[in-house]
N, C-alpha and C. Protein backbone atom coordinates (compact mmCIF):
# COMPACT_ATOMS: atom_id res chain seq x y z
N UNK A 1 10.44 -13.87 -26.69
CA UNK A 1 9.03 -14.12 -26.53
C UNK A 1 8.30 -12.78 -26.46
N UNK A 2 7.34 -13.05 -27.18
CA UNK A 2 6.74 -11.13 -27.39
C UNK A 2 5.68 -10.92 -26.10
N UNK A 3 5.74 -9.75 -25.55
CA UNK A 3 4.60 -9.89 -24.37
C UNK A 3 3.44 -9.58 -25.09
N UNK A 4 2.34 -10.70 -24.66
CA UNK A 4 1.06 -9.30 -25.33
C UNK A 4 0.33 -9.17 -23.96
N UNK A 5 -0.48 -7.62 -24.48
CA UNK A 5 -1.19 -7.17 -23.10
C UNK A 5 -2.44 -7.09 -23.70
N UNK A 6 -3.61 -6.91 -22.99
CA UNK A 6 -4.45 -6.84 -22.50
C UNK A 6 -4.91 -5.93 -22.84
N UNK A 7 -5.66 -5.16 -24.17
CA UNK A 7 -6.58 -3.25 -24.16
C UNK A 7 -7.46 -3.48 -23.94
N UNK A 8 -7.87 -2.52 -23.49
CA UNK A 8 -9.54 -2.33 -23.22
C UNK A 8 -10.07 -0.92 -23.67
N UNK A 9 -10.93 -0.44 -24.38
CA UNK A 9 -11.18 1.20 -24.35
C UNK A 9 -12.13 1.93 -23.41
N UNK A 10 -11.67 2.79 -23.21
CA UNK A 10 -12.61 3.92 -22.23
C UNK A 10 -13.57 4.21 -23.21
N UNK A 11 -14.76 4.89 -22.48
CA UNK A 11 -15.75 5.50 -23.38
C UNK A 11 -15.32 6.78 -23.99
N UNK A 12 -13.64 7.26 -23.62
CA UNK A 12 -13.20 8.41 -23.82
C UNK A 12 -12.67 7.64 -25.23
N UNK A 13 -12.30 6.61 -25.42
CA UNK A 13 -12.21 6.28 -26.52
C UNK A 13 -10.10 6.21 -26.01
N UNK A 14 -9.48 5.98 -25.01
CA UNK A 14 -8.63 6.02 -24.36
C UNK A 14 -8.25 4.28 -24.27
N UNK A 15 -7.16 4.10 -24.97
CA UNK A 15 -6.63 2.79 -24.12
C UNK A 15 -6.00 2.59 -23.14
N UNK A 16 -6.55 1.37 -22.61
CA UNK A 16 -6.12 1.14 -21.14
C UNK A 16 -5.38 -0.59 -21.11
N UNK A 17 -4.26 -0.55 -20.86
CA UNK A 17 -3.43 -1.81 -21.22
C UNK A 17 -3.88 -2.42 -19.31
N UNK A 18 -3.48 -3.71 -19.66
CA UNK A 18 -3.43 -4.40 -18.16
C UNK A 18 -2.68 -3.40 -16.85
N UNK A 19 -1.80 -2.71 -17.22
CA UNK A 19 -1.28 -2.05 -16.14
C UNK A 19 -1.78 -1.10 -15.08
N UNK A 20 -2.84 -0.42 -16.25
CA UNK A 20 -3.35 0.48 -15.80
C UNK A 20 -4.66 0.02 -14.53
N UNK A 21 -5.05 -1.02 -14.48
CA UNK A 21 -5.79 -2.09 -13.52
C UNK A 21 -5.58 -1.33 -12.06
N UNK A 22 -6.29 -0.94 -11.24
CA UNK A 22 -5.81 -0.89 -10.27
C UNK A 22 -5.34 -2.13 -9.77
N UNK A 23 -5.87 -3.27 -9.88
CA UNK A 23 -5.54 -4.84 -9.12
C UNK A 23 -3.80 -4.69 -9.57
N UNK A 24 -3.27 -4.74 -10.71
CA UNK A 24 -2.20 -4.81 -11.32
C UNK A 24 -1.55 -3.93 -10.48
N UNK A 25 -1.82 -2.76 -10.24
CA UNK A 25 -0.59 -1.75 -9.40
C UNK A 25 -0.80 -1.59 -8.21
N UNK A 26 -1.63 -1.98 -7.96
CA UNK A 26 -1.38 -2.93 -6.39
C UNK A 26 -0.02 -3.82 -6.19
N UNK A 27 -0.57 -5.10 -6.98
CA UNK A 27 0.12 -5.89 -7.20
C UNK A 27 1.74 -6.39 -7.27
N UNK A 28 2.05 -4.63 -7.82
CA UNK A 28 3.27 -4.18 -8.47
C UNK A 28 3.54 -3.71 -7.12
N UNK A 29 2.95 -2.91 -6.56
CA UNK A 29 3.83 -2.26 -5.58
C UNK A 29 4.27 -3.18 -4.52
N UNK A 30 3.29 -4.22 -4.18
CA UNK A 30 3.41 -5.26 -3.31
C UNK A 30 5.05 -5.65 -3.02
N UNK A 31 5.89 -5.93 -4.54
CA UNK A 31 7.12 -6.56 -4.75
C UNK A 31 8.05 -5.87 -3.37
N UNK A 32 8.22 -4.73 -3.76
CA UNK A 32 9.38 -4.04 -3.02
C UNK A 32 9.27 -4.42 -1.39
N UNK A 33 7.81 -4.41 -0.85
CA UNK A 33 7.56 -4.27 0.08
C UNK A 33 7.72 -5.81 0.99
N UNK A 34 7.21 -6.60 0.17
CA UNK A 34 7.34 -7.60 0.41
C UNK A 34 9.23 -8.33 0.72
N UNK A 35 9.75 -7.73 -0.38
CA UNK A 35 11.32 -7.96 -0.15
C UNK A 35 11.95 -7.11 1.47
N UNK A 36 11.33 -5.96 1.41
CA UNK A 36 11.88 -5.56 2.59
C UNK A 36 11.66 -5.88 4.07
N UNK A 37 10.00 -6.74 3.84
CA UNK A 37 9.55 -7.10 4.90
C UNK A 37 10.52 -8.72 5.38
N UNK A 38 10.96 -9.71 4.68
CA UNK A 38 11.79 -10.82 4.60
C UNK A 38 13.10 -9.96 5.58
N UNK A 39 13.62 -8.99 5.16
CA UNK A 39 14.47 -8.61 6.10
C UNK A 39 14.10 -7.85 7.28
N UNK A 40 12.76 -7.50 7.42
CA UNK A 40 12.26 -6.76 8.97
C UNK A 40 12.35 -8.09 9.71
N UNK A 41 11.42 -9.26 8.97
CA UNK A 41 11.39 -10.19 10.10
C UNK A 41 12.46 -11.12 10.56
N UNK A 42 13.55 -10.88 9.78
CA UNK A 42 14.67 -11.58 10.17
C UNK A 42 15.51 -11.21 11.50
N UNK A 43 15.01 -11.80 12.42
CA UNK A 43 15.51 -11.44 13.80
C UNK A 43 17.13 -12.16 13.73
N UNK A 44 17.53 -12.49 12.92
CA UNK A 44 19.07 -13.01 12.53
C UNK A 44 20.11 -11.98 12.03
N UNK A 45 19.46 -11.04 11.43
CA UNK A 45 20.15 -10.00 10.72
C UNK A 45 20.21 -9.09 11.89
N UNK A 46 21.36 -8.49 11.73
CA UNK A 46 21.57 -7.08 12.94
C UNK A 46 20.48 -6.12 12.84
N UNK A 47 20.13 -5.16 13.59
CA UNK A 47 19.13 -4.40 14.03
C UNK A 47 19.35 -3.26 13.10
N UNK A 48 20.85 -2.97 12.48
CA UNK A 48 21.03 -1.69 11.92
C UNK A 48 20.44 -2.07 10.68
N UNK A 49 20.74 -3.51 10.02
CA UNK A 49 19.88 -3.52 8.47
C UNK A 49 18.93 -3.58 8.67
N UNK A 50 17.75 -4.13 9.92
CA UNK A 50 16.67 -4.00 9.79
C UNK A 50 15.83 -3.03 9.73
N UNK A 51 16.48 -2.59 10.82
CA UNK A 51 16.05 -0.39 10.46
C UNK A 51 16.25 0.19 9.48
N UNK A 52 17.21 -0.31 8.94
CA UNK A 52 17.69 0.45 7.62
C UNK A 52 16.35 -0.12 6.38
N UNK A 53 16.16 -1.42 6.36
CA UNK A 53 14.83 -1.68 5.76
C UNK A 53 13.15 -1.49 6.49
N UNK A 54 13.52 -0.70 7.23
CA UNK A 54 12.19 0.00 7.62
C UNK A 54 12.24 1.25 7.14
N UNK A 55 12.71 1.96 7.79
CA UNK A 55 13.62 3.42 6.77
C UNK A 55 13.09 3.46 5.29
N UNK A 56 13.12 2.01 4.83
CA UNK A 56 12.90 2.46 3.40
C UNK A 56 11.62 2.32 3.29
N UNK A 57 10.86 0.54 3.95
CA UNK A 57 9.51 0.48 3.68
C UNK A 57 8.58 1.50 4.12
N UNK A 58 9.27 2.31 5.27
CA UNK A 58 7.48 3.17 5.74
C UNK A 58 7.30 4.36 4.97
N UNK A 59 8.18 4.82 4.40
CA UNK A 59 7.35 5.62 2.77
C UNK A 59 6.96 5.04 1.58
N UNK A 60 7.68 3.95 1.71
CA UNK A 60 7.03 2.87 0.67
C UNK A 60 5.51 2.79 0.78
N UNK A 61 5.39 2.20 2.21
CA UNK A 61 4.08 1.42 2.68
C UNK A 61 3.19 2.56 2.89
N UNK A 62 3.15 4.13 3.25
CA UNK A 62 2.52 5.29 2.79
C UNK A 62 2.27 5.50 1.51
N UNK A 63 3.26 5.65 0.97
CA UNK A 63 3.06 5.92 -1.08
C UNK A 63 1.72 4.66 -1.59
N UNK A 64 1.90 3.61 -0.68
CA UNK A 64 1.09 2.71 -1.28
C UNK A 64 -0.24 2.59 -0.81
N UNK A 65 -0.19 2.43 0.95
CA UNK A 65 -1.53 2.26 1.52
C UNK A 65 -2.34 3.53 1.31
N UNK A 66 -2.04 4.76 1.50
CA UNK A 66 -2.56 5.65 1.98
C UNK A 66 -3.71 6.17 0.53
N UNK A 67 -3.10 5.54 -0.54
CA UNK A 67 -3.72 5.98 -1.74
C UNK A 67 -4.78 4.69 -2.23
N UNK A 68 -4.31 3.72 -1.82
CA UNK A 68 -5.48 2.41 -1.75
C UNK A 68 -6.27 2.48 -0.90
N UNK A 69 -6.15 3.09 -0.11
CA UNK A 69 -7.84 3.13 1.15
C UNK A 69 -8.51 4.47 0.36
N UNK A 70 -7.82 5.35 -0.03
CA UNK A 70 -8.70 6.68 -0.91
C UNK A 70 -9.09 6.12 -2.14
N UNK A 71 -8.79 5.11 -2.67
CA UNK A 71 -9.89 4.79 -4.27
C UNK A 71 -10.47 3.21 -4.08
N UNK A 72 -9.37 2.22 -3.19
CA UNK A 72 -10.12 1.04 -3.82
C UNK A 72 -10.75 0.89 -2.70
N UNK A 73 -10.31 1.11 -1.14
CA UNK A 73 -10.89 0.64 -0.11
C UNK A 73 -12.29 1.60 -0.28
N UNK A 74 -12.52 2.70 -0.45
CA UNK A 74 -13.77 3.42 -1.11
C UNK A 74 -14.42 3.37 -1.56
N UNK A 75 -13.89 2.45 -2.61
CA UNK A 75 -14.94 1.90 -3.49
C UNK A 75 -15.53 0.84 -3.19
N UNK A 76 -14.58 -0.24 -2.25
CA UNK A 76 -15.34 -1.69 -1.51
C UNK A 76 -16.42 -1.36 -0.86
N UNK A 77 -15.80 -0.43 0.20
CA UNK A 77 -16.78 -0.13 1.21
C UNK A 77 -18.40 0.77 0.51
N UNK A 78 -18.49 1.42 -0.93
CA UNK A 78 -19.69 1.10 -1.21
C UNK A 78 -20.29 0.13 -1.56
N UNK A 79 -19.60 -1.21 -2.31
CA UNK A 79 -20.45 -2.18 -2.79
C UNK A 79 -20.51 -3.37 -1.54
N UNK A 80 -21.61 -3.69 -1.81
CA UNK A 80 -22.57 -4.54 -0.40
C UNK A 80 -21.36 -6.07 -0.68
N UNK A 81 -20.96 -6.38 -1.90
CA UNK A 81 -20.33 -7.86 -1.75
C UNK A 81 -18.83 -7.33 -1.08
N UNK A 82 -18.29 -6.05 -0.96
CA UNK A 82 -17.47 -6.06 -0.77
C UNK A 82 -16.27 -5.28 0.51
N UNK A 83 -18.02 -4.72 0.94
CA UNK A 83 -17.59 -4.26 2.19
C UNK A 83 -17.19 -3.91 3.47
N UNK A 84 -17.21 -5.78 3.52
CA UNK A 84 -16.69 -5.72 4.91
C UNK A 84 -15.06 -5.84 4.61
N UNK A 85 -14.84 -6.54 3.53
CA UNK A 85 -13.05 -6.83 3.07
C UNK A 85 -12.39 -5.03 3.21
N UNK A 86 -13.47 -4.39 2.61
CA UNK A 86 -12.84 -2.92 2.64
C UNK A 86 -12.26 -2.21 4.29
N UNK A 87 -13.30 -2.14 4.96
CA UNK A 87 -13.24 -2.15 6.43
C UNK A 87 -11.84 -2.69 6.81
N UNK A 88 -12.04 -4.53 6.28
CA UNK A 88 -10.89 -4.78 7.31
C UNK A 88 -9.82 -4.13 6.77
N UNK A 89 -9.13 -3.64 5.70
CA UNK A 89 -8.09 -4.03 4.93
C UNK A 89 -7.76 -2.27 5.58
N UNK A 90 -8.66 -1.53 6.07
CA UNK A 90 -8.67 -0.18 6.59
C UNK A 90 -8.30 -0.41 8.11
N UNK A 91 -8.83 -1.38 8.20
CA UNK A 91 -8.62 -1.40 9.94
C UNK A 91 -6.28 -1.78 10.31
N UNK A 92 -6.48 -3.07 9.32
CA UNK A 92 -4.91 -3.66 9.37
C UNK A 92 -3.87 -2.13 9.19
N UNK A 93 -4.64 -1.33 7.94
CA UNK A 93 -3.60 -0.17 7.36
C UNK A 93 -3.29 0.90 8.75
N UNK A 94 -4.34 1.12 9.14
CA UNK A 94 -5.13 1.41 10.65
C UNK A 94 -3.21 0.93 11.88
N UNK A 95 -3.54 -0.07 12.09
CA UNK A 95 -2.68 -0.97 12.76
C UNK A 95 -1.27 -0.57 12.25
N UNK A 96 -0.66 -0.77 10.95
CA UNK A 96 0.66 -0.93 10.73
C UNK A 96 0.81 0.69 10.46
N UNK A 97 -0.06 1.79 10.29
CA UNK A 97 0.56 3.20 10.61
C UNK A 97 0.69 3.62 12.10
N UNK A 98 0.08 2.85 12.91
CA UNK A 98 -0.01 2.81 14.14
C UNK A 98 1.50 2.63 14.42
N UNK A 99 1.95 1.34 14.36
CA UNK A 99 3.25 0.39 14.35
C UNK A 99 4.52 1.60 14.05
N UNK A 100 4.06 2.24 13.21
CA UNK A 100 5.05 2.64 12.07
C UNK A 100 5.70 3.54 13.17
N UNK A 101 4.58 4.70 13.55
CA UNK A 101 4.74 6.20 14.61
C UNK A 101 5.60 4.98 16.09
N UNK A 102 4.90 4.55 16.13
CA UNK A 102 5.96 3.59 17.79
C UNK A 102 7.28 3.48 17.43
N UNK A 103 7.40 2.65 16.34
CA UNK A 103 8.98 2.34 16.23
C UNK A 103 9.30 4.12 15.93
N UNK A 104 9.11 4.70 15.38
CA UNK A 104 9.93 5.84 15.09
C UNK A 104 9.76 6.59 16.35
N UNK A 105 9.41 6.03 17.69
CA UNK A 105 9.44 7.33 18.34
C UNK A 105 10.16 6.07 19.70
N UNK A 106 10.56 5.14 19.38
CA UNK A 106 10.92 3.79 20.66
C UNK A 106 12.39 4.10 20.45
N UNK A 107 12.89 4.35 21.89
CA UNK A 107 14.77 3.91 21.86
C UNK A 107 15.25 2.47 22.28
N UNK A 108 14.60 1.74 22.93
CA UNK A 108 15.03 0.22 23.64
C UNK A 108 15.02 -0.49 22.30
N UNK A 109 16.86 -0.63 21.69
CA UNK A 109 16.38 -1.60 20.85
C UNK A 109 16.23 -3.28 20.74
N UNK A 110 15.77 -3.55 21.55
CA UNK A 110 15.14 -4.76 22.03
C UNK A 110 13.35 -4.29 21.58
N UNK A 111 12.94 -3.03 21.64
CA UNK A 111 11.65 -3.40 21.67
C UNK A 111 11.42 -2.80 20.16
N UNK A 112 12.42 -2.06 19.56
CA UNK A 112 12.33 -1.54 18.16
C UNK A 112 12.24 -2.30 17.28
N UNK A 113 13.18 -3.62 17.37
CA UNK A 113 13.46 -4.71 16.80
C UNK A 113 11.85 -5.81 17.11
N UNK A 114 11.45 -5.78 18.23
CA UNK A 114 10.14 -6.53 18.60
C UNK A 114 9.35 -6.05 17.32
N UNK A 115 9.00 -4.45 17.48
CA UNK A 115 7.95 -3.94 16.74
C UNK A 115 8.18 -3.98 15.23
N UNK A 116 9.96 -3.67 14.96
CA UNK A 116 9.94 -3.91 13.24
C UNK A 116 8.97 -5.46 13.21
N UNK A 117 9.37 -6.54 13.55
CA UNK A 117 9.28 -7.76 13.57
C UNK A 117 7.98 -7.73 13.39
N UNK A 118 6.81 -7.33 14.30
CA UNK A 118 5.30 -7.33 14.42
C UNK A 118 4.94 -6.56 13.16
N UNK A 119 5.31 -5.74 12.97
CA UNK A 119 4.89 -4.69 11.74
C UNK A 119 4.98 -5.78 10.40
N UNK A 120 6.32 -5.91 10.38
CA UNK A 120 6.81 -6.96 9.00
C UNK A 120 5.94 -8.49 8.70
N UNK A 121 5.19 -9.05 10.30
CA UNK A 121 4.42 -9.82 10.29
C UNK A 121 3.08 -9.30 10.39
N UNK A 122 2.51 -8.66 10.11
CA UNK A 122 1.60 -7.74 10.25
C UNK A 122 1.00 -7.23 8.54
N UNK A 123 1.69 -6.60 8.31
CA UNK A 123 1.84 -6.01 6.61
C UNK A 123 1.82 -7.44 5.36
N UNK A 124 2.75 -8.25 5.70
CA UNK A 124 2.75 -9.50 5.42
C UNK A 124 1.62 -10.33 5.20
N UNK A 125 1.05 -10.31 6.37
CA UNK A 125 -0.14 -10.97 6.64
C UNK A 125 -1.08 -10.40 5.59
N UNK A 126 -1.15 -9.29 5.80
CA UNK A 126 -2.13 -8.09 4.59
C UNK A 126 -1.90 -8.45 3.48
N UNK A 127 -1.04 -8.18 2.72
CA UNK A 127 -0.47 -8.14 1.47
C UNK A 127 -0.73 -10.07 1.19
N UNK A 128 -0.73 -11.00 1.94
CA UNK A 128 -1.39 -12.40 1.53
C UNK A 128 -3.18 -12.44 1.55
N UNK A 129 -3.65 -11.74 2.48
CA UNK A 129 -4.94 -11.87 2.67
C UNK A 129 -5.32 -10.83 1.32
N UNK A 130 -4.67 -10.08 0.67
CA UNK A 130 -5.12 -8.87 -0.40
C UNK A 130 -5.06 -9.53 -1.57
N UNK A 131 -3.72 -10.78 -1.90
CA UNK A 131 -3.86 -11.11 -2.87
C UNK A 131 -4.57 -12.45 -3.26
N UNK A 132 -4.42 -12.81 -2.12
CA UNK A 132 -5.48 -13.99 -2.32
C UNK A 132 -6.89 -14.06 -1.73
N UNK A 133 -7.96 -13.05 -1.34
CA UNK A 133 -8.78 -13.04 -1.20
C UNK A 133 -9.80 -11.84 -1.50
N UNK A 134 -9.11 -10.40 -1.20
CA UNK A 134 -9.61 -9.05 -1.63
C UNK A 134 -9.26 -9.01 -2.99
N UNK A 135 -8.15 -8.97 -3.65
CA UNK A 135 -8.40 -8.33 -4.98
C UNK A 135 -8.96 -9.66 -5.60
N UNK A 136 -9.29 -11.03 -5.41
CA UNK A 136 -10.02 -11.55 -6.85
C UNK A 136 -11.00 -11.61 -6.58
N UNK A 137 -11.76 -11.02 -5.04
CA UNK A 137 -13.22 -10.78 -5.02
C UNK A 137 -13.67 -9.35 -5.35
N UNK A 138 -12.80 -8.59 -5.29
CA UNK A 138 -13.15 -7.11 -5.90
C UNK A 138 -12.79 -7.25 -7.52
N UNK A 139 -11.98 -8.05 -8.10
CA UNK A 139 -12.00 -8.41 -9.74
C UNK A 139 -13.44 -8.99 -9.69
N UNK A 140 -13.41 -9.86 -9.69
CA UNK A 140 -15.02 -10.40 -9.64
C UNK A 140 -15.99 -9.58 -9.58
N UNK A 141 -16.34 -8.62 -8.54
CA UNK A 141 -17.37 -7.70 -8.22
C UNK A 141 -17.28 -6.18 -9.10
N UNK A 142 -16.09 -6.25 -10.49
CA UNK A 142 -16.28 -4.79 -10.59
C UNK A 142 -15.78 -5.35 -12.39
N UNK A 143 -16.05 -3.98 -13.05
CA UNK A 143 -15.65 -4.69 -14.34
C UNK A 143 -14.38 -3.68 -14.97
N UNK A 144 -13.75 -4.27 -15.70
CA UNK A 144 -12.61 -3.44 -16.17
C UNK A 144 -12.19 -2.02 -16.34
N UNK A 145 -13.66 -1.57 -16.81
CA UNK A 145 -13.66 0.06 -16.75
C UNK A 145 -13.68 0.82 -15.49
N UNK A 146 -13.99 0.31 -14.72
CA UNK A 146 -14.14 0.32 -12.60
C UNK A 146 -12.62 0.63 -12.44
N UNK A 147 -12.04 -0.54 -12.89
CA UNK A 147 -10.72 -0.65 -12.11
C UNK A 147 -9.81 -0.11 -13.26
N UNK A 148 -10.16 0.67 -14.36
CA UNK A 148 -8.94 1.39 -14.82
C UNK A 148 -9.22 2.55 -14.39
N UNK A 149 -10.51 3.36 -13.97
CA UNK A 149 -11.11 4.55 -13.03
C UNK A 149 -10.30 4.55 -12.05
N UNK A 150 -10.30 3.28 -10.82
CA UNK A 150 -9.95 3.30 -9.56
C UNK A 150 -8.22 3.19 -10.17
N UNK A 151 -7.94 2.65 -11.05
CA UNK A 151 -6.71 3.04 -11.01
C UNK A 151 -5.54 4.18 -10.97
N UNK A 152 -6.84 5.21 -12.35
CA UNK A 152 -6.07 6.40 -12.26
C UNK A 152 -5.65 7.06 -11.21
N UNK A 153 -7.15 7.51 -10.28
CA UNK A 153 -6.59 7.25 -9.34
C UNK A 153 -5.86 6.86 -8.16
N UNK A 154 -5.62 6.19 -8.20
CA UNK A 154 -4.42 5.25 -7.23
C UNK A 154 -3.43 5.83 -7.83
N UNK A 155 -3.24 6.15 -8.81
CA UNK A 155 -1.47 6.86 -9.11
C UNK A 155 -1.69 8.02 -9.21
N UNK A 156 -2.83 9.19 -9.20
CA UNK A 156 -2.61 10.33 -8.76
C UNK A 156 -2.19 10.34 -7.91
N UNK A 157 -3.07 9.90 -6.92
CA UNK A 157 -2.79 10.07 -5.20
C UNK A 157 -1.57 9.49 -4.91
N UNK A 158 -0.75 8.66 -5.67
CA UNK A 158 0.31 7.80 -5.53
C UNK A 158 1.55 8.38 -5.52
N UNK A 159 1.12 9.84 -6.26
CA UNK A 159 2.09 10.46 -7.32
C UNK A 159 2.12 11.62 -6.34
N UNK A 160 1.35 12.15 -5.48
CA UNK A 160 0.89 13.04 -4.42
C UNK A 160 1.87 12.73 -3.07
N UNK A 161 1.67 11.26 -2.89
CA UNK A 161 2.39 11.14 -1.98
C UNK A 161 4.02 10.77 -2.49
N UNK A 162 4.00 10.52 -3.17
CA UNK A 162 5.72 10.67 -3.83
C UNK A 162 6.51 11.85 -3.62
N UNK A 163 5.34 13.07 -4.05
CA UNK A 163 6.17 14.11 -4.13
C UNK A 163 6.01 14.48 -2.91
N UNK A 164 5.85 14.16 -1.82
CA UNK A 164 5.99 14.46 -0.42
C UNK A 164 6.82 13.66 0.41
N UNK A 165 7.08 12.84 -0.47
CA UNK A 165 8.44 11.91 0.00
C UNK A 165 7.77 10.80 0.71
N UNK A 166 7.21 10.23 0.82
CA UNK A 166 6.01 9.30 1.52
C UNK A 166 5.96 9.45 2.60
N UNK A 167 5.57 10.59 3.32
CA UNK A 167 5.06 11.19 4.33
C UNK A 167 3.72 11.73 4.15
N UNK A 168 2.90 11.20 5.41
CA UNK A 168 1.14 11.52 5.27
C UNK A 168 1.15 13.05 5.63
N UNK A 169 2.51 13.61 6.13
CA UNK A 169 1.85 15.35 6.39
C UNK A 169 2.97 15.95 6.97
N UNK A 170 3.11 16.70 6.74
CA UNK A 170 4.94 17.73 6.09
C UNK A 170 5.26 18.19 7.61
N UNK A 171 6.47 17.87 8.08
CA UNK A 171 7.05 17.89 9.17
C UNK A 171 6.52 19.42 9.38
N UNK A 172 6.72 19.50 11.00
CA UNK A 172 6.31 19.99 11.51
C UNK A 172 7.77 21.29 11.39
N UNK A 173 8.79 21.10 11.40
CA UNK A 173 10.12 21.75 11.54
C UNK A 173 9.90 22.26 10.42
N UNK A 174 9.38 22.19 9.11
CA UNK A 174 9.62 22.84 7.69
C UNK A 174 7.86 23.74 7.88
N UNK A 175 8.50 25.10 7.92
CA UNK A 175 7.69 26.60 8.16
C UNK A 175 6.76 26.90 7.26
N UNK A 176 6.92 25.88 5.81
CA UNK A 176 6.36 26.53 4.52
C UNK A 176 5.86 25.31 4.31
N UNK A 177 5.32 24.60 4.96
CA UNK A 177 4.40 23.17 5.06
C UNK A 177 3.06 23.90 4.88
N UNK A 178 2.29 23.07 4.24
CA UNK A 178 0.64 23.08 4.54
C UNK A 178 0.31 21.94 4.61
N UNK A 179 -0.69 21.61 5.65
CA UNK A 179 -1.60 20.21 5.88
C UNK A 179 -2.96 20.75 5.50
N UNK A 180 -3.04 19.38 4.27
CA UNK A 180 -4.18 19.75 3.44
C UNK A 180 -5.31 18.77 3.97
C-alpha cells in the first residue's frame, strides 16, 4: 500500500510534508513516552524496572517538553483562542519537572516508587488532555504554514537538547559546562 503524504509549500518555495507539522512531532514523540509511562505506573512490576523506565523517560520527557513550551506553548499563549490551554500545558510541564528533581534526589523506596507512579499518572494525563483537546484546537486556530514554522523549531531546540543528553543544564561536576 503506497503512503501518500501531505505537501504544502513555504513562501521559500520549500516543501513541507505532514511530518514536518509541529502537531505531527508532537505526536510522534508522545509514543515512546507513553510506553514507558504503562511501566512507571505499574505498581506490579519491581521498583528496579520501574526506575529503570524513568531513567529513560526523564530525558525523553526534557528532549520533548522543554522544546514545546519554547515554540508551541509560545505561540498559544499569544493567540487569545488559545491561551489559557498554553498556560495550563506550562503549568502540568511545571509539575512533572518538579516530580522528576524529587524522585532523583528521594532514597525511601516506598516513596520513589509513590512518585514514579504520580509522575507516570501525571504526564499521562497531559499527553491525553494534548491530544485530544490542545493540539486540535491549536490545528484549528493556526494554519499549516504556522505549524511547519513552529515546527522547525521544535526540532532545533529538540536537537539542542539531544545533544546535551536531555538534560535542561550541564552538571554541575563537568568544569567545561556553560549554562546558557
Amino acid at each position: 500500500m503506497a503512503q501518500h503524504q501531505q505537501h504544502n509549500q513555504s513562501q521559500s518555495g520549500k516543501q513541507f510534508s505532514k511530518q514536518d507539522d509541529i502537531v505531527e512531532m508532537i505526536l510522534e514523540d508522545h509514543k515512546p513516552l507513553k510506553q514507558l509511562i504503562q511501566i512507571m505506573k505499574d505498581t506490579d512490576k519491581d521498583l528496579d524496572a520501574r526506575e529503570d523506565a524513568f531513567a529513560e523517560f526523564a530525558p525523553l520527557l526534557i528532549c520533548h517538553a522543554k522544546p514545546e513550551e519554547m515554540s508551541l506553548y509560545i505561540y498559544m499563549k499569544g493567540n487569545e483562542e488559545l491561551r489559557e490551554e498554553g498556560f495550563e500545558g506550562d503549568v502540568e510541564h511545571q509539575l512533572a519537572d518538579q516530580l522528576c528533581e524529587e524522585i532523583m534526589r528521594t532514597e525511601d523506596p516506598d516513596e520513589i516508587s509513590a512518585k514514579i507512579k504520580v509522575l507516570a499518572e501525571l504526564v499521562e494525563h497531559h499527553i491525553e488532555e494534548e491530544e485530544e483537546e490542545l493540539l486540535p484546537d491549536f490545528r484549528k486556530n493556526s494554519d499549516p504554514q504556522e505549524r511547519m514554522q513552529l515546527g522547525e523549531k521544535f526540532l532545533m531546540l529538540k536537537t539542542q537538547y539531544l545533544e546535551k543528553g536531555g538534560q535542561e543544564t550541564p552538571h554541575e561536576s563537568d568544569p567545561n559546562a556553560e549554562i546558557h
